[in-house]
N, C-alpha and C. Protein backbone atom coordinates (compact mmCIF):
# COMPACT_ATOMS: atom_id res chain seq x y z
N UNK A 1 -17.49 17.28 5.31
CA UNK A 1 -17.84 16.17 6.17
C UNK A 1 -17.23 14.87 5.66
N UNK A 2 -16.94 14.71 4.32
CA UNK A 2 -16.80 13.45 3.85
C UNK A 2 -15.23 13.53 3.81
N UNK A 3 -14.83 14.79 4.23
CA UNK A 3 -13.05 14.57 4.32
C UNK A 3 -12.50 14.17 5.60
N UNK A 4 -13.57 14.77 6.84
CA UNK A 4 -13.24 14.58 8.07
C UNK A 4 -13.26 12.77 8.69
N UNK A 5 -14.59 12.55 8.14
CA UNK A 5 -14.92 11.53 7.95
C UNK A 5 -13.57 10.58 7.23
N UNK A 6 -13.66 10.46 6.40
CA UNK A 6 -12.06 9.69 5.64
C UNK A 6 -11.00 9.62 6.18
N UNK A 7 -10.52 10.86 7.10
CA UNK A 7 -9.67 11.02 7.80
C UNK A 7 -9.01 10.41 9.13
N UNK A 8 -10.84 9.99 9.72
CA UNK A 8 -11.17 9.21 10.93
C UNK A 8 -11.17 7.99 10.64
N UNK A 9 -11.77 7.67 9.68
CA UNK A 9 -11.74 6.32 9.30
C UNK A 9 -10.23 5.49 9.18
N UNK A 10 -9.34 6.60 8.69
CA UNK A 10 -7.89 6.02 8.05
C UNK A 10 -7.50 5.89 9.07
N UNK A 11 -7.10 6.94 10.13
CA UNK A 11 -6.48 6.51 10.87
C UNK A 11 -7.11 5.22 12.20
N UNK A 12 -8.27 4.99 12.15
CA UNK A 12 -9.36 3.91 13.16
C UNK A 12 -8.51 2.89 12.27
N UNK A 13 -8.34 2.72 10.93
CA UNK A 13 -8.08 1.36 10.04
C UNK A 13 -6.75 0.91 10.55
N UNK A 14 -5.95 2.37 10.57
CA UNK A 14 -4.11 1.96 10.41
C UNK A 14 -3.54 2.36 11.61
N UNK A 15 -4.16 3.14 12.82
CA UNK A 15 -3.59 3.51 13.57
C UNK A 15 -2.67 4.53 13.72
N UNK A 16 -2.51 5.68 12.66
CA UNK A 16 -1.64 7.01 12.41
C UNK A 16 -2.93 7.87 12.17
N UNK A 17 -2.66 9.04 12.55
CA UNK A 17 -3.10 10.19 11.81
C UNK A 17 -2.61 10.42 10.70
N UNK A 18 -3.71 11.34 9.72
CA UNK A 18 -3.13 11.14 8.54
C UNK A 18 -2.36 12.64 8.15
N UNK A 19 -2.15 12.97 9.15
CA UNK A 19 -1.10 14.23 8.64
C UNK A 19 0.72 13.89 8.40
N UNK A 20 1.06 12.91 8.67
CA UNK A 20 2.02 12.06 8.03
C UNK A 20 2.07 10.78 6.90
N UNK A 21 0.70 10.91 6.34
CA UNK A 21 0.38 10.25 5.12
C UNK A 21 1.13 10.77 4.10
N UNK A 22 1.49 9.86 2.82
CA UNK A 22 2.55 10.61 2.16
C UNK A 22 2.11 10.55 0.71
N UNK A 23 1.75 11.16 -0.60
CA UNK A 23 1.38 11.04 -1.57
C UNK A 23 1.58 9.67 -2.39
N UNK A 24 2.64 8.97 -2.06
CA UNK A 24 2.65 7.92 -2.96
C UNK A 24 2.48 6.63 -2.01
N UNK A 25 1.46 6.07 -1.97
CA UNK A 25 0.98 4.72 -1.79
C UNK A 25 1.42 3.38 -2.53
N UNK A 26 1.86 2.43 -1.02
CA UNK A 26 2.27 1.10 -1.57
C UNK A 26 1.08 0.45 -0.76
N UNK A 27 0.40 -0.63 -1.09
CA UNK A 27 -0.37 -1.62 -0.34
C UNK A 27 0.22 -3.25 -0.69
N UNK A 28 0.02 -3.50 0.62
CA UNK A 28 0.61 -5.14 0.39
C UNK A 28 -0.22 -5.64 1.27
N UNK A 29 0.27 -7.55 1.45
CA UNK A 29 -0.15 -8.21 2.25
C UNK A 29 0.23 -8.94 2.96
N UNK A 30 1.19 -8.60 2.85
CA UNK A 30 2.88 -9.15 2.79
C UNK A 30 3.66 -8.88 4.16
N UNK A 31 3.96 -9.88 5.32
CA UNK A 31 4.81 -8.75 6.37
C UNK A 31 5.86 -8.65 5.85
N UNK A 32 6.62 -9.62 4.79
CA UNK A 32 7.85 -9.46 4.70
C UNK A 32 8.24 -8.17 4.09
N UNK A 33 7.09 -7.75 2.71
CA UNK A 33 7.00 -6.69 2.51
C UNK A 33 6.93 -5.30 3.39
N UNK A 34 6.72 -5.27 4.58
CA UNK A 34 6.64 -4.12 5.29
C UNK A 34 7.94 -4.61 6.41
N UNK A 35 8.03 -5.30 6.62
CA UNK A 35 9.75 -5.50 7.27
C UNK A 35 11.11 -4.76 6.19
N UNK A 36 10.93 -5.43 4.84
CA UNK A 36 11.80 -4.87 3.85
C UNK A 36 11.32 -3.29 3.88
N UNK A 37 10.21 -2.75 4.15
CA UNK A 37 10.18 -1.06 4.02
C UNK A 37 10.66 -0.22 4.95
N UNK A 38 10.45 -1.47 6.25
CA UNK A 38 11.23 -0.61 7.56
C UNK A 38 12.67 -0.59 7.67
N UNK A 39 13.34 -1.49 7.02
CA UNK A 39 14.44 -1.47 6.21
C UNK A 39 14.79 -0.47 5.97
N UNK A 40 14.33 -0.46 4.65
CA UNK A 40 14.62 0.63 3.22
C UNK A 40 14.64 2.06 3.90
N UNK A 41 13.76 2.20 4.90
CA UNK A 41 13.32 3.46 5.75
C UNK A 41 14.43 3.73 6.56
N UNK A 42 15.11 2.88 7.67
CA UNK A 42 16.06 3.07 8.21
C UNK A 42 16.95 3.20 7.84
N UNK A 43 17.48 2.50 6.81
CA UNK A 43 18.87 3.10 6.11
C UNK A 43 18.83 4.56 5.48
N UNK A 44 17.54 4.74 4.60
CA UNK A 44 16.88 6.38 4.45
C UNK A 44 17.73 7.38 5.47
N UNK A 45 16.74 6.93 6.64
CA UNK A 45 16.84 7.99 7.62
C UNK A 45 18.83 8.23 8.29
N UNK A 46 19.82 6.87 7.99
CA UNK A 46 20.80 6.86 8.51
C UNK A 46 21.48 7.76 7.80
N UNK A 47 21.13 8.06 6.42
CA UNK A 47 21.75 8.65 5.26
C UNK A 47 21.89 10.56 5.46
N UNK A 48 23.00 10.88 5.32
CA UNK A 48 22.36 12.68 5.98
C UNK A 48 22.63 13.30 4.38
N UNK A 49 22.44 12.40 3.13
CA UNK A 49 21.83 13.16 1.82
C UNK A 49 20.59 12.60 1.37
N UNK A 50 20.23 11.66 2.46
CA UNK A 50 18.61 11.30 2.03
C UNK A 50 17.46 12.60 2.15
N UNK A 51 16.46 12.65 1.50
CA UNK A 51 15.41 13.55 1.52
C UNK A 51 14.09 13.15 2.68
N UNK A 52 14.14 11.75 3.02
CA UNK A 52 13.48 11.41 3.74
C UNK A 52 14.07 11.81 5.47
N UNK A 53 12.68 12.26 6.25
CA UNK A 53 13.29 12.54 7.84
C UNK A 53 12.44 11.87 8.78
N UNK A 54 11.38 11.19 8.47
CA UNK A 54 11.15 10.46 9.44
C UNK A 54 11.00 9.29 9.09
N UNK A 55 10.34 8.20 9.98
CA UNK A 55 9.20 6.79 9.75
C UNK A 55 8.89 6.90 10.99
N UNK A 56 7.07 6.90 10.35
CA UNK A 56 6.49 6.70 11.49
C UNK A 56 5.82 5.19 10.91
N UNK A 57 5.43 4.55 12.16
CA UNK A 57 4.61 3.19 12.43
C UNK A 57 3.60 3.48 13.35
N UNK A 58 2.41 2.24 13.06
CA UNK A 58 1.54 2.15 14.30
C UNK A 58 1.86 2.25 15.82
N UNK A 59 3.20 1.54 15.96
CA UNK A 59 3.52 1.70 17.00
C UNK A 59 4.46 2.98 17.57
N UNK A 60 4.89 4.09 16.70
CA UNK A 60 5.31 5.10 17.09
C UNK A 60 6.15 5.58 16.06
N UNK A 61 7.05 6.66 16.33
CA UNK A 61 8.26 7.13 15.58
C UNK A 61 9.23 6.61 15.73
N UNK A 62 10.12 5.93 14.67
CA UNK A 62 11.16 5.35 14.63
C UNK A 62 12.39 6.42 14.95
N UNK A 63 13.59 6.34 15.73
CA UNK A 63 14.33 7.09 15.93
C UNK A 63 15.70 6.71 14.66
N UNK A 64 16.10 7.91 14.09
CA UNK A 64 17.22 7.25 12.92
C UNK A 64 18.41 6.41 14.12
N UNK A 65 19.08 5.40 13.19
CA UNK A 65 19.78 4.27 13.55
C UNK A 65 19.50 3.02 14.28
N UNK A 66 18.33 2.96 14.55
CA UNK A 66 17.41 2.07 15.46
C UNK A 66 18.04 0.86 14.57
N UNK A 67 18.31 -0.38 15.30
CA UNK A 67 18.21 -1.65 14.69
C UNK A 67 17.13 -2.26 14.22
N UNK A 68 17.08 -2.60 13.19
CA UNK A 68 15.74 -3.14 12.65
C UNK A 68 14.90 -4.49 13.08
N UNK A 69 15.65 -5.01 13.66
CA UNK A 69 15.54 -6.29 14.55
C UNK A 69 14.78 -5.65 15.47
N UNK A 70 15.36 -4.25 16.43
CA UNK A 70 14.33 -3.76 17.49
C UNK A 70 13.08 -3.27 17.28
N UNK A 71 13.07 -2.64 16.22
CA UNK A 71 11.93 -1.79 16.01
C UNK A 71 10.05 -2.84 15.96
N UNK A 72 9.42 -2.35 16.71
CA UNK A 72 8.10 -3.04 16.74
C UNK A 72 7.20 -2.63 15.44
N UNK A 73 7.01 -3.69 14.67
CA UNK A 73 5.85 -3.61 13.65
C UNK A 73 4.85 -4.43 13.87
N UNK A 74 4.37 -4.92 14.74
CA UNK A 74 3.03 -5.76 14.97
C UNK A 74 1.97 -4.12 15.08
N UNK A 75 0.88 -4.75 15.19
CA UNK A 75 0.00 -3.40 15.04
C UNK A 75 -1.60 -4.32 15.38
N UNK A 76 -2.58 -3.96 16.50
CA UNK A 76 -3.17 -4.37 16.25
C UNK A 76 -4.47 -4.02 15.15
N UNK A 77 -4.19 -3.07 14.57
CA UNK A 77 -5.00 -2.14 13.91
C UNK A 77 -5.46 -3.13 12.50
N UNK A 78 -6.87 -2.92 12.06
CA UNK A 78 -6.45 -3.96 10.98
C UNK A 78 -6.53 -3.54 9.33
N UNK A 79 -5.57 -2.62 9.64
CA UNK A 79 -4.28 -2.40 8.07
C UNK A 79 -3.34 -1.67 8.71
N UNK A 80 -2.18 -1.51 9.11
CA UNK A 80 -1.79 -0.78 9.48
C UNK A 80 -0.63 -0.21 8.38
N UNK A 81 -0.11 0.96 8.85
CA UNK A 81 0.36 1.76 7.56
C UNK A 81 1.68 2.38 8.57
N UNK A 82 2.51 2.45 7.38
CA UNK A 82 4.02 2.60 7.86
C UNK A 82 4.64 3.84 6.92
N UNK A 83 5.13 4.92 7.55
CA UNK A 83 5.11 6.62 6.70
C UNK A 83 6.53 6.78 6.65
N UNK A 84 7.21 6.28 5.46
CA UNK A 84 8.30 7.09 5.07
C UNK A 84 8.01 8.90 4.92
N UNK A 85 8.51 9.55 5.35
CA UNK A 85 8.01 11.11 5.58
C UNK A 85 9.20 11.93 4.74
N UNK A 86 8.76 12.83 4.13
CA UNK A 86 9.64 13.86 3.14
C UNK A 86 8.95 15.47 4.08
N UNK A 87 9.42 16.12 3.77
CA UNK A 87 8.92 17.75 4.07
C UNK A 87 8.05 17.93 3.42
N UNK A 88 8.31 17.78 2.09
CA UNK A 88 7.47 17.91 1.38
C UNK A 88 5.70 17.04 0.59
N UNK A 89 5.93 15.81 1.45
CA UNK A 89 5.04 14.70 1.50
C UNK A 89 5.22 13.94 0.58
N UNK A 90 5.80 14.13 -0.34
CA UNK A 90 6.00 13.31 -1.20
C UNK A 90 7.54 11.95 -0.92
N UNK A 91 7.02 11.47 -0.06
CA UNK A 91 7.70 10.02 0.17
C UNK A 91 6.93 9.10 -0.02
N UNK A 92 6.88 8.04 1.04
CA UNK A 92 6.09 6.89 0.48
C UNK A 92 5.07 6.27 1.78
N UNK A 93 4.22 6.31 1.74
CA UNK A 93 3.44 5.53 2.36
C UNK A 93 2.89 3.64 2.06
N UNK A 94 3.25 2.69 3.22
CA UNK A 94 2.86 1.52 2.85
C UNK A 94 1.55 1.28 3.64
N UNK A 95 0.81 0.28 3.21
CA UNK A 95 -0.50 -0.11 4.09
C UNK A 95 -0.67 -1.58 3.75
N UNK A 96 -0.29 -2.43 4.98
CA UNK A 96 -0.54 -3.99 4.70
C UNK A 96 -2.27 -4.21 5.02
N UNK A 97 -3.26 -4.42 3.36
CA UNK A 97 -4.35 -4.81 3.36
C UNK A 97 -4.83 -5.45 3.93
N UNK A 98 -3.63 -6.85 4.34
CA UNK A 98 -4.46 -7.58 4.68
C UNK A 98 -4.80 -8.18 3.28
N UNK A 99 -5.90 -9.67 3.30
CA UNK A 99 -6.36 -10.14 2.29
C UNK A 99 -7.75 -9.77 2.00
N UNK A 100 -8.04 -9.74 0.86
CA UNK A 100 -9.77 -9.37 0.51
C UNK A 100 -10.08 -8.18 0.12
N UNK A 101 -10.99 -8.00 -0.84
CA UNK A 101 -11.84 -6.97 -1.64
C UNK A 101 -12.06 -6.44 -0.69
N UNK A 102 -12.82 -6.58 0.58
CA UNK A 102 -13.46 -5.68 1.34
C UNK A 102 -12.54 -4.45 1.81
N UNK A 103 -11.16 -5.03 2.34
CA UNK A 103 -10.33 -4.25 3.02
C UNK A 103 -9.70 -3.41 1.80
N UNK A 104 -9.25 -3.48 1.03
CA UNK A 104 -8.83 -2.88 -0.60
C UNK A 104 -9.84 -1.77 -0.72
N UNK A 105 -11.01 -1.98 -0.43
CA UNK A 105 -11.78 -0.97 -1.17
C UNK A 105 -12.42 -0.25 0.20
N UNK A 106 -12.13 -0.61 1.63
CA UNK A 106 -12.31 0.27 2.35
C UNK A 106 -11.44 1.37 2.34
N UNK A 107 -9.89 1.12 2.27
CA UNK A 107 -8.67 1.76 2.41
C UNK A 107 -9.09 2.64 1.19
N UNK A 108 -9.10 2.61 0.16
CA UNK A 108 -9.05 2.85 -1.20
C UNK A 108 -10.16 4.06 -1.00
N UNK A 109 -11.59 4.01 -1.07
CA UNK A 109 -12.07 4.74 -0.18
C UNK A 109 -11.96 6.28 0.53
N UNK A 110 -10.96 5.87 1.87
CA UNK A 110 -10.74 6.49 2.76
C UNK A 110 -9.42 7.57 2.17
N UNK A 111 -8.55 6.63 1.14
CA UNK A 111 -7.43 7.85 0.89
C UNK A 111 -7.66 8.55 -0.60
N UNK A 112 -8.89 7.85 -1.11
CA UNK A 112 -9.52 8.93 -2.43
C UNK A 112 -9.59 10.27 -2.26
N UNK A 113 -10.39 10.54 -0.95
CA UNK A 113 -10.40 12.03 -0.40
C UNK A 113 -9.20 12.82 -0.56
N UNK A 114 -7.83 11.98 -0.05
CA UNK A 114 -7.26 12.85 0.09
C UNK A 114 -6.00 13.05 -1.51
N UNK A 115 -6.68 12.56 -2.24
CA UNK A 115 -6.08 12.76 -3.78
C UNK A 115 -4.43 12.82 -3.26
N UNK A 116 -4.08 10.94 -3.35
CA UNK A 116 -2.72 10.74 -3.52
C UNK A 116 -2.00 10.74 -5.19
N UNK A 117 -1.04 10.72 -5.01
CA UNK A 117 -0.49 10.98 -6.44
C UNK A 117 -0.59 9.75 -7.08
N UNK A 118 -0.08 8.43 -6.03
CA UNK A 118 -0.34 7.29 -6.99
C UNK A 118 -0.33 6.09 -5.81
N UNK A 119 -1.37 4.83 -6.37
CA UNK A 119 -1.02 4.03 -5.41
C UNK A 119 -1.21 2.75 -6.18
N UNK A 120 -0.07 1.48 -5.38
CA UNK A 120 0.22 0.63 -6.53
C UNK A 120 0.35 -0.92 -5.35
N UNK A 121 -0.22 -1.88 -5.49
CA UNK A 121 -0.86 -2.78 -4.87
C UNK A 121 1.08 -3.92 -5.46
N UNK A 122 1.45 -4.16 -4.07
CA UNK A 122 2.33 -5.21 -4.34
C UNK A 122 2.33 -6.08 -3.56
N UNK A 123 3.12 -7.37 -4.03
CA UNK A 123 2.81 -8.48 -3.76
C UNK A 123 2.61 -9.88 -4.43
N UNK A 124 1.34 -10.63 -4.44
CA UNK A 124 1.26 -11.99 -5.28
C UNK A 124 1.01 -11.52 -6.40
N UNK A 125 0.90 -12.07 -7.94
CA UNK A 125 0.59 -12.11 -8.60
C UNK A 125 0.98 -13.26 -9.19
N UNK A 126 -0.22 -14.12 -9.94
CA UNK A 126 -0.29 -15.50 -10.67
C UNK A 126 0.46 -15.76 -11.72
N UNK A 127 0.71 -14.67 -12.29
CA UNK A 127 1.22 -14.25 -13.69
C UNK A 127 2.87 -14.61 -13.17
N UNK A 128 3.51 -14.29 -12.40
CA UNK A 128 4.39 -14.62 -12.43
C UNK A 128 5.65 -15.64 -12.77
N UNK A 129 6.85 -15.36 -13.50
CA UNK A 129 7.42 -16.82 -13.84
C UNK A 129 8.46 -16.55 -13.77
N UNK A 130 9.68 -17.86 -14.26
CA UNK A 130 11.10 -17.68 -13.68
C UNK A 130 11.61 -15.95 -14.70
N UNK A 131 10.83 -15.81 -15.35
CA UNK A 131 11.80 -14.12 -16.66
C UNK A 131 11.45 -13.38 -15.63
N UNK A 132 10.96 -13.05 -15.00
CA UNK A 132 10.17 -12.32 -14.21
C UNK A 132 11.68 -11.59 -13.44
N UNK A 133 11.96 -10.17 -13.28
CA UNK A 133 12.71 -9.64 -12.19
C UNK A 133 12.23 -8.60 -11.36
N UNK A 134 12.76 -8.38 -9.75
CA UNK A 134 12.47 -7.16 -9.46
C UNK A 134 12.34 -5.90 -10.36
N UNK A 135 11.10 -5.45 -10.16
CA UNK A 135 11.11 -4.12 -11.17
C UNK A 135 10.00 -4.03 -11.97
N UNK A 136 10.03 -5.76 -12.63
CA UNK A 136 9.17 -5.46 -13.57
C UNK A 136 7.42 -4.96 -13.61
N UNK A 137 7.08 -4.67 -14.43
CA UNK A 137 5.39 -4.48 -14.38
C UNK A 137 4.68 -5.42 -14.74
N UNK A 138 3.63 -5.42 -13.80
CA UNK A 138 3.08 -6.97 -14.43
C UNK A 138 1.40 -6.49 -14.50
N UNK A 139 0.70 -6.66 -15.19
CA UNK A 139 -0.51 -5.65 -15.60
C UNK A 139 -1.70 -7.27 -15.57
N UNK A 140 -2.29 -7.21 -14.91
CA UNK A 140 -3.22 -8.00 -14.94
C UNK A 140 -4.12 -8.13 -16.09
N UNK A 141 -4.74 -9.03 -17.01
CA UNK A 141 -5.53 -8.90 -17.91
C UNK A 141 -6.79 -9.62 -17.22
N UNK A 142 -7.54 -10.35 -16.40
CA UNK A 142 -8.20 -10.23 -15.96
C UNK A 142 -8.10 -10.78 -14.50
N UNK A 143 -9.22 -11.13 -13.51
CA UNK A 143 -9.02 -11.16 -12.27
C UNK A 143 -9.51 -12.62 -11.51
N UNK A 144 -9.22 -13.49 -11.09
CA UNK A 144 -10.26 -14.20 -10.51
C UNK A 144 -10.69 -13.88 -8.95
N UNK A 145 -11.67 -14.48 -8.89
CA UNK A 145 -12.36 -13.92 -7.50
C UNK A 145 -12.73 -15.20 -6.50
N UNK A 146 -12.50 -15.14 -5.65
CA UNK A 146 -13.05 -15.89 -4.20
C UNK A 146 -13.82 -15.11 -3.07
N UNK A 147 -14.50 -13.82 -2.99
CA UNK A 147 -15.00 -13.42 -2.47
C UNK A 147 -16.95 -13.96 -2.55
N UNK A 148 -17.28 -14.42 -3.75
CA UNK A 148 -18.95 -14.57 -3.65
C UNK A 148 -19.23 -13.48 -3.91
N UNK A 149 -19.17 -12.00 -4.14
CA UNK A 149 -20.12 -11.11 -4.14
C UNK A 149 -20.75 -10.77 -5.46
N UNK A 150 -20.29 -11.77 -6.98
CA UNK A 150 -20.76 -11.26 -7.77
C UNK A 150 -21.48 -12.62 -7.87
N UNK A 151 -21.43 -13.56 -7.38
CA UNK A 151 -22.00 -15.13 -7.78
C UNK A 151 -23.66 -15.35 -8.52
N UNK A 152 -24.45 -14.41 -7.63
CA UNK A 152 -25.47 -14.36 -9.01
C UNK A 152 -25.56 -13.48 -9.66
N UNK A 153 -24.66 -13.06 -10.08
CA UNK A 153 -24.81 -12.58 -11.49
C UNK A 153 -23.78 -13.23 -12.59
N UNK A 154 -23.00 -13.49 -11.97
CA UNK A 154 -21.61 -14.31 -12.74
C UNK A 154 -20.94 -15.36 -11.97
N UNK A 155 -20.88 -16.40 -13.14
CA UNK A 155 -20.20 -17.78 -12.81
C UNK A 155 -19.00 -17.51 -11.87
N UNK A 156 -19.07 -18.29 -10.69
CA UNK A 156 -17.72 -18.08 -10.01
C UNK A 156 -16.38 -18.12 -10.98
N UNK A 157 -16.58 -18.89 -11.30
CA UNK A 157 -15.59 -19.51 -12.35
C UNK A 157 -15.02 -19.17 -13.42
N UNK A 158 -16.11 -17.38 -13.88
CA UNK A 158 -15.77 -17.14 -14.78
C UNK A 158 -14.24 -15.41 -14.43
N UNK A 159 -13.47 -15.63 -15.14
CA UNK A 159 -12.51 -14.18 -14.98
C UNK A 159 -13.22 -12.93 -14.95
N UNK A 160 -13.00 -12.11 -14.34
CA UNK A 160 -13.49 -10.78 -14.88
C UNK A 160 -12.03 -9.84 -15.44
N UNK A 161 -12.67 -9.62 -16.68
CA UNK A 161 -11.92 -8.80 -17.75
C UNK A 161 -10.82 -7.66 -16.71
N UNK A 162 -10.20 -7.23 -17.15
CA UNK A 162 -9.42 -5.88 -16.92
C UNK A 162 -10.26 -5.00 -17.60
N UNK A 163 -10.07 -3.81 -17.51
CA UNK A 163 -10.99 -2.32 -17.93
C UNK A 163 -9.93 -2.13 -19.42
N UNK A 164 -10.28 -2.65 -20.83
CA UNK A 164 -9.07 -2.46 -21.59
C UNK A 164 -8.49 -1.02 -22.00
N UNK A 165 -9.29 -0.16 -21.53
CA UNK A 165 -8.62 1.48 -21.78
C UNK A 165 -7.76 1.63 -20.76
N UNK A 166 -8.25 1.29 -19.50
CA UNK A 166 -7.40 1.06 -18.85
C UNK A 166 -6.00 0.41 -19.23
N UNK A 167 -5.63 -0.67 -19.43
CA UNK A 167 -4.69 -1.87 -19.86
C UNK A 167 -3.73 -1.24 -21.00
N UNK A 168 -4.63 -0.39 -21.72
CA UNK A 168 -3.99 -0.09 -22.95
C UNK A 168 -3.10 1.77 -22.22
N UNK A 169 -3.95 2.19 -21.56
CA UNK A 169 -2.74 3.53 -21.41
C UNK A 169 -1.90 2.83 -20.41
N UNK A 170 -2.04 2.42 -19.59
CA UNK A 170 -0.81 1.77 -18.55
C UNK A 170 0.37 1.48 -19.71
N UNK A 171 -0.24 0.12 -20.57
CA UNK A 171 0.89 -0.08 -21.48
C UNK A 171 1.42 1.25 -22.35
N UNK A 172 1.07 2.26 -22.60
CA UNK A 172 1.71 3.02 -23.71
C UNK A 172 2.33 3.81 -23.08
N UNK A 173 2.17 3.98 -21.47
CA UNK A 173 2.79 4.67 -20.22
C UNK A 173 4.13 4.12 -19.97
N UNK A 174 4.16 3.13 -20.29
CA UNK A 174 5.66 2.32 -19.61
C UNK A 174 6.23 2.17 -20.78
C-alpha cells in the first residue's frame, strides 16, 4: 500500500508516471537548471552512441532533434520532473523542488519507496566563492533555516549542525 501510494503521489507532484523514473536523482530550483538538462538530454538523444533513448517531460515525450527553443517545459504540476531514460533505468532523473523544506521532504518521501541509487540537491549554495568550479563538491557544515518549524525549540538564529558521520564519510568518499 505504501508503494502504490508513493507512486500516486509522485506522479500527482510531477506530472509523469513513475515507470520512466530513473535511478539517479537531480533536484533543483532552478529553471535554468532544468532548461540546461533539456539541453544536455537533446543532444543525448541526437547522439546514435549515446545510451540514453528517451526524455520525457510533464508536458510529453520529447522527439530526438527537437529544437530546444521549441520544446515546452512550463508544467503546471508543483515539482515537475524531467526523465532522461536509459533501458536500463539507470539515467538521470531531474525534479525542480521548487523552494522549501516542505516540498524537499514531500518528494524525498515519495521516491524513498522506490530505492533510487542516489539523489543530489543542486543549485544555491552560500558557501560558494570565486575558487569555486563546475564540478566541485561543496558539503554543507551546517544549515540555516527560514521555515519557523523548529522556532520553539531553537533560536531562529541559531545553525543547525550537519550530521558529522555523515560529513565525515562523504569526505573520505571523494
Amino acid at each position: 500500500q505504501r508503494f502504490d501510494l508513493a507512486l500516486a503521489r509522485l506522479e500527482h507532484y510531477t506530472g509523469i508516471e513513475a515507470d520512466s523514473l530513473q535511478r539517479f536523482i537531480l533536484f533543483t530550483n532552478y529553471a535554468m537548471h532544468v532548461t540546461e538538462f533539456v539541453k544536455f538530454g537533446l543532444r543525448e538523444l541526437s547522439d546514435p552512441s549515446s545510451r540514453y533513448t528517451r526524455l520525457v517531460l510533464p508536458s510529453g515525450e520529447v522527439e530526438p532533434g527537437e529544437n530546444p527553443g521549441d520544446v515546452d517545459l512550463g508544467s503546471p504540476r508543483q515539482m515537475p520532473r524531467y526523465d532522461l531514460v536509459t533501458e536500463d533505468g539507470d539515467g538521470i532523473t531531474m525534479i525542480n523542488i521548487g523552494v522549501g523544506p516542505s516540498n524537499a521532504k514531500t518528494i524525498t518521501d515519495c521516491l524513498a519507496v522506490l530505492r533510487p541509487e542516489a539523489w543530489i540537491m543542486i543549485g544555491h549554495c552560500a558557501g560558494m566563492d570565486a575558487r569555486m568550479r563546475i564540478g566541485d563538491l561543496i558539503l554543507g557544515n551546517a544549515y540555516e533555516r527560514k521555515d519557523n518549524v523548529l522556532d520553539e525549540h531553537i533560536r531562529p538564529d541559531s545553525p543547525i549542525p550537519a550530521v558529522p558521520e555523515i560529513q565525515r564519510t562523504l569526505e573520505k568518499a571523494v
